[in-house]
C-alpha atoms as a PDB file:
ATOM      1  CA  UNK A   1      87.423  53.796  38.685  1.00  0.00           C
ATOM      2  CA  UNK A   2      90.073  52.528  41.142  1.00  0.00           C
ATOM      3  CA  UNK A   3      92.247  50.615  38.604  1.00  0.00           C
ATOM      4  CA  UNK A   4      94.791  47.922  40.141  1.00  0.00           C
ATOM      5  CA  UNK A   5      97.661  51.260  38.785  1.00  0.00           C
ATOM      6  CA  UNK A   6      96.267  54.066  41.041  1.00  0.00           C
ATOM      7  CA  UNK A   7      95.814  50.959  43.709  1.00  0.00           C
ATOM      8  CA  UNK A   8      99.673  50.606  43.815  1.00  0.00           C
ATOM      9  CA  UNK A   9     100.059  54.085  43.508  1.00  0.00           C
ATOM     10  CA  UNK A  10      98.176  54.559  46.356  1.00  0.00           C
ATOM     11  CA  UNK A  11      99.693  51.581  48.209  1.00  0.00           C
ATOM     12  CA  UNK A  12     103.346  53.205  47.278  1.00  0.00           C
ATOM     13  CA  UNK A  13     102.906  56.669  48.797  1.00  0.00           C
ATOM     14  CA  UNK A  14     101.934  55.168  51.325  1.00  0.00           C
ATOM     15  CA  UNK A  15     104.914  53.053  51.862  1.00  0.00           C
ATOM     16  CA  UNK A  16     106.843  55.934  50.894  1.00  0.00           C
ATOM     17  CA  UNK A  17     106.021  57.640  53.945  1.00  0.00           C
ATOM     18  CA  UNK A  18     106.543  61.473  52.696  1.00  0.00           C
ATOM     19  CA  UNK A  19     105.493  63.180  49.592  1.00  0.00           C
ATOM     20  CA  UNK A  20     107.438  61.208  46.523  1.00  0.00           C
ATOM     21  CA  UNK A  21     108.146  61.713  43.309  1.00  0.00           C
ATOM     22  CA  UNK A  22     107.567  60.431  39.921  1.00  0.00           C
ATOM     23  CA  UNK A  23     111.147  59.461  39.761  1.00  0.00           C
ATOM     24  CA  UNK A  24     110.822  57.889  42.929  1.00  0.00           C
ATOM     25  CA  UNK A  25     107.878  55.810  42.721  1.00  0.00           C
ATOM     26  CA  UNK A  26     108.758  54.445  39.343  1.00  0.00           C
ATOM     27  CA  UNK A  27     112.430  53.262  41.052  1.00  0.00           C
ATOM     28  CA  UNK A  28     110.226  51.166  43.401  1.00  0.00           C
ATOM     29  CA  UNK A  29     107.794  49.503  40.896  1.00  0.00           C
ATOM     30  CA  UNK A  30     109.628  49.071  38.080  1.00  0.00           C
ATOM     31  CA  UNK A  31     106.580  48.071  36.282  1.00  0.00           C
ATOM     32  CA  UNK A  32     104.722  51.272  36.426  1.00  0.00           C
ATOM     33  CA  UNK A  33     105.412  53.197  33.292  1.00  0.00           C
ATOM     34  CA  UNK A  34     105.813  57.208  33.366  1.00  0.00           C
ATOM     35  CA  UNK A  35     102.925  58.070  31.100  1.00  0.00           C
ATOM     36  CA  UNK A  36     100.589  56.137  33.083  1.00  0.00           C
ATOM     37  CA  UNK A  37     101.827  57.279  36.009  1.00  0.00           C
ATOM     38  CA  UNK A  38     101.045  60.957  35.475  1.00  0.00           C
ATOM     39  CA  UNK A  39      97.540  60.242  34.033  1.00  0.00           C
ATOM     40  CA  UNK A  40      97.241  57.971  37.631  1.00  0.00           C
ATOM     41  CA  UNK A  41      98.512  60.707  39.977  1.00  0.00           C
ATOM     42  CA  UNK A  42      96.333  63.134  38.217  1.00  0.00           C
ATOM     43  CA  UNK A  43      93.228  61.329  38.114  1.00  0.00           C
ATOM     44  CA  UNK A  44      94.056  60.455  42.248  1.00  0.00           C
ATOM     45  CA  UNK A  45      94.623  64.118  42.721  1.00  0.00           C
ATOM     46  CA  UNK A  46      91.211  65.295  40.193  1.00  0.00           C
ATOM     47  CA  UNK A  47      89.209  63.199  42.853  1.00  0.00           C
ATOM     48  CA  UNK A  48      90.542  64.171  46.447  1.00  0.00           C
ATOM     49  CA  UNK A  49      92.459  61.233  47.666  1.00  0.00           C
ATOM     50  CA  UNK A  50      96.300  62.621  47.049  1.00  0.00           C
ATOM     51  CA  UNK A  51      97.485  66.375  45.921  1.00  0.00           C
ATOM     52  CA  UNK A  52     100.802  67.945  45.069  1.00  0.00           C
ATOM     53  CA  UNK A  53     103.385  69.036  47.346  1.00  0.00           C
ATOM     54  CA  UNK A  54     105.381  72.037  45.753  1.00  0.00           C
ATOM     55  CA  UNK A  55     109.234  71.864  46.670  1.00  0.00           C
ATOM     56  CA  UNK A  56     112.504  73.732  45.582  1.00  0.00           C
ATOM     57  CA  UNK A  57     113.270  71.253  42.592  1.00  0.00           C
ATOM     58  CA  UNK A  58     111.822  70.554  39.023  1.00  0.00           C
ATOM     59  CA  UNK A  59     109.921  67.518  40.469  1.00  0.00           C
ATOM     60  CA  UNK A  60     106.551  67.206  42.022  1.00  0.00           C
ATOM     61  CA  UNK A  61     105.725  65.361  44.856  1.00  0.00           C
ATOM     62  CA  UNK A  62     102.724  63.704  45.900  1.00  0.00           C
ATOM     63  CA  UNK A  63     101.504  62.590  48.918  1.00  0.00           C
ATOM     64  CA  UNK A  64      97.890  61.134  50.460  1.00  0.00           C
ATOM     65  CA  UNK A  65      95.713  63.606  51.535  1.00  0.00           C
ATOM     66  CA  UNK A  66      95.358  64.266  55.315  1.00  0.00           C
ATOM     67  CA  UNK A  67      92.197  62.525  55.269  1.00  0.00           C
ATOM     68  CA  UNK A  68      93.914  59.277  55.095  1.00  0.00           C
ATOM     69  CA  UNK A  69      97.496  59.611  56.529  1.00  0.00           C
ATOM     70  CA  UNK A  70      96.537  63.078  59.138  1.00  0.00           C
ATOM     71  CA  UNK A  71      97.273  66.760  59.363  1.00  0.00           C
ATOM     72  CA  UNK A  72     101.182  67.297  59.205  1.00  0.00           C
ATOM     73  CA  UNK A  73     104.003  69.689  57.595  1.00  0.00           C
ATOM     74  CA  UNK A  74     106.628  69.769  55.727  1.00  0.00           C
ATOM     75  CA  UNK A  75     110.512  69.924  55.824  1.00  0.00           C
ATOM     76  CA  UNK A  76     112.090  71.141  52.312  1.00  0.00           C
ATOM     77  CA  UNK A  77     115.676  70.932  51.870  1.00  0.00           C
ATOM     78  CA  UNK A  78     116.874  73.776  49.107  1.00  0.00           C
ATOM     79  CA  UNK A  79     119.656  71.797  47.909  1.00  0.00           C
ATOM     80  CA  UNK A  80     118.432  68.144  46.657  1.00  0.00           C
ATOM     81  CA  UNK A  81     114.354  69.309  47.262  1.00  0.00           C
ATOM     82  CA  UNK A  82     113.408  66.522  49.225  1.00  0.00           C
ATOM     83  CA  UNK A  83     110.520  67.104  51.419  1.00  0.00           C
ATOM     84  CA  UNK A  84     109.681  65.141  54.644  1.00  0.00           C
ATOM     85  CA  UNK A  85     106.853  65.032  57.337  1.00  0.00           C
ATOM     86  CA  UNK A  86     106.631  66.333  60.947  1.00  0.00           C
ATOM     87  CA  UNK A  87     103.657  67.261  63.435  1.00  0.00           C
ATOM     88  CA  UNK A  88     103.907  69.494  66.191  1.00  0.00           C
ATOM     89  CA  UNK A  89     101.711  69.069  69.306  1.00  0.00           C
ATOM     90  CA  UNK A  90      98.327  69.849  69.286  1.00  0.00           C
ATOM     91  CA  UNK A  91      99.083  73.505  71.788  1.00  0.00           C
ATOM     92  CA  UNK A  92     101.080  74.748  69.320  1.00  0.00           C
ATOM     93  CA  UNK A  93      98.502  73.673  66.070  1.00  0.00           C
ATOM     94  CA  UNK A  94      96.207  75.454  68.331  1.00  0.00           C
ATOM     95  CA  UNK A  95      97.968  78.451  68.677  1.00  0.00           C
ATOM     96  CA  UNK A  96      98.734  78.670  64.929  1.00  0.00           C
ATOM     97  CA  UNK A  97      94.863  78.276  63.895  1.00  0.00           C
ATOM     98  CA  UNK A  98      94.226  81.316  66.786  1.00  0.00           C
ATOM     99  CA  UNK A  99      97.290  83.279  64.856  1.00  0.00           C
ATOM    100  CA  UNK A 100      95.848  82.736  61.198  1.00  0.00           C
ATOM    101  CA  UNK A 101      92.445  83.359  62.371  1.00  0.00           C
ATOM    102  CA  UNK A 102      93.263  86.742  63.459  1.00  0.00           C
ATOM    103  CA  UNK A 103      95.379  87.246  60.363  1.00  0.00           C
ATOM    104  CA  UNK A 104      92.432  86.224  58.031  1.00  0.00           C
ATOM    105  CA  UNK A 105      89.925  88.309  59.935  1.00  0.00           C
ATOM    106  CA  UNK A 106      91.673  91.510  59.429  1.00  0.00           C
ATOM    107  CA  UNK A 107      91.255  90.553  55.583  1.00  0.00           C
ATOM    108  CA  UNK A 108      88.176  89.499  55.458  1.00  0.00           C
ATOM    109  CA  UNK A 109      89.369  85.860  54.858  1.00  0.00           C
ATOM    110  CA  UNK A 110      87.879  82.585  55.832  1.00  0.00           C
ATOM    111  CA  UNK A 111      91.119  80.036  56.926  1.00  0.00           C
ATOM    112  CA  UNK A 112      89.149  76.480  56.112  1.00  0.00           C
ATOM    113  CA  UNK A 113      93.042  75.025  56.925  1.00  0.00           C
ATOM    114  CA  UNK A 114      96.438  75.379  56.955  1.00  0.00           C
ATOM    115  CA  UNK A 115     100.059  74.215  55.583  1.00  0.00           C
ATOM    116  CA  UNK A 116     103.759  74.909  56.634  1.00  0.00           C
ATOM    117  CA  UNK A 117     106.867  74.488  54.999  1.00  0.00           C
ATOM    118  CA  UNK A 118     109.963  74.901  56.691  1.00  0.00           C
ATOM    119  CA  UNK A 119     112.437  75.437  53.844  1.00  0.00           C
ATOM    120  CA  UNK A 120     116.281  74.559  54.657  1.00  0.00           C
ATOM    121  CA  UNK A 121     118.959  71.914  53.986  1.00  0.00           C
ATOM    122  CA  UNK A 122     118.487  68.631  54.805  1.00  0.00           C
ATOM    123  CA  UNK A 123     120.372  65.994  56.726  1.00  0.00           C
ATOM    124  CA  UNK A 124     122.329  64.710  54.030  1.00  0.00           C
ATOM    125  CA  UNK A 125     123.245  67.904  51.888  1.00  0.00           C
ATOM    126  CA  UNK A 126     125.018  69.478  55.109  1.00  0.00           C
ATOM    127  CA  UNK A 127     126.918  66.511  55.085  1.00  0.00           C
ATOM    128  CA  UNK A 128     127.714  66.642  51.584  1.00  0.00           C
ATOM    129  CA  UNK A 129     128.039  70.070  51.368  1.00  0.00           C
ATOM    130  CA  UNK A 130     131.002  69.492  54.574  1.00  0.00           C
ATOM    131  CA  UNK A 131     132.608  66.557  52.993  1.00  0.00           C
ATOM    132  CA  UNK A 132     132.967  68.872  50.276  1.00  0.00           C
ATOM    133  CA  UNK A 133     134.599  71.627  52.184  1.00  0.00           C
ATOM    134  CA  UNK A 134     137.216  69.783  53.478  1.00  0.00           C
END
């Protein structure tokens, strides 16, 4: 059942823009309490329409599947675990299908699709971690 709580949900991630938090979503809808927040983002997830991205902190994120927002990877800063989008061009998602391809044949794999996290520091850590050099 699409409830008017996993209808905000859904209309929050995608405001968010990038995979969010728990933490996160409940700062922006103040009204959305924790416990019902899980049990939302897990029935969401149970039927297909958002799923888990796994970054370098304690929290999960979640984000819409790429049914509904498009296929896309992810940036994941080490320090604060933040994770944001970016595409590359359509040559080089070619070229990485051809490369996993061959990988998977020589293992007798079948790639149905792919994901890629880049894992680094973000943005604002490098300027925190510089501010705090000085």
């Amino acid at each position: 059942m699409y409830t008017a709580g996993r209808r905000q949900l859904v209309e929050l991630l995608l405001k968010h823009g990038r995979p969010a938090s728990v933490p996160e979503l409940l700062k922006n809808r103040a009204r959305l309490t924790q416990s019902s927040t899980y049990r939302n983002l897990a029935d969401l997830e149970a039927v297909g329409i958002i799923h888990k991205v796994a970054g370098s902190d304690d929290h999960a994120r979640y984000e819409l599947n790429e049914d509904l927002i498009g296929h896309h990877h992810h940036l994941i800063c080490d320090k604060c675990g933040s994770i944001d989008d970016f595409e590359v061009g359509s040559s080089t998602e070619r070229e990485l299908e051809r490369v996993l391809q061959s990988a998977a044949k020589s293992a007798r794999f079948v790639v149905t699709g792919h994901r890629l996290d880049a894992i680094g520091v973000c943005a604002n850590c490098q300027k925190n971690s510089a501010r705090t050099a000085r």
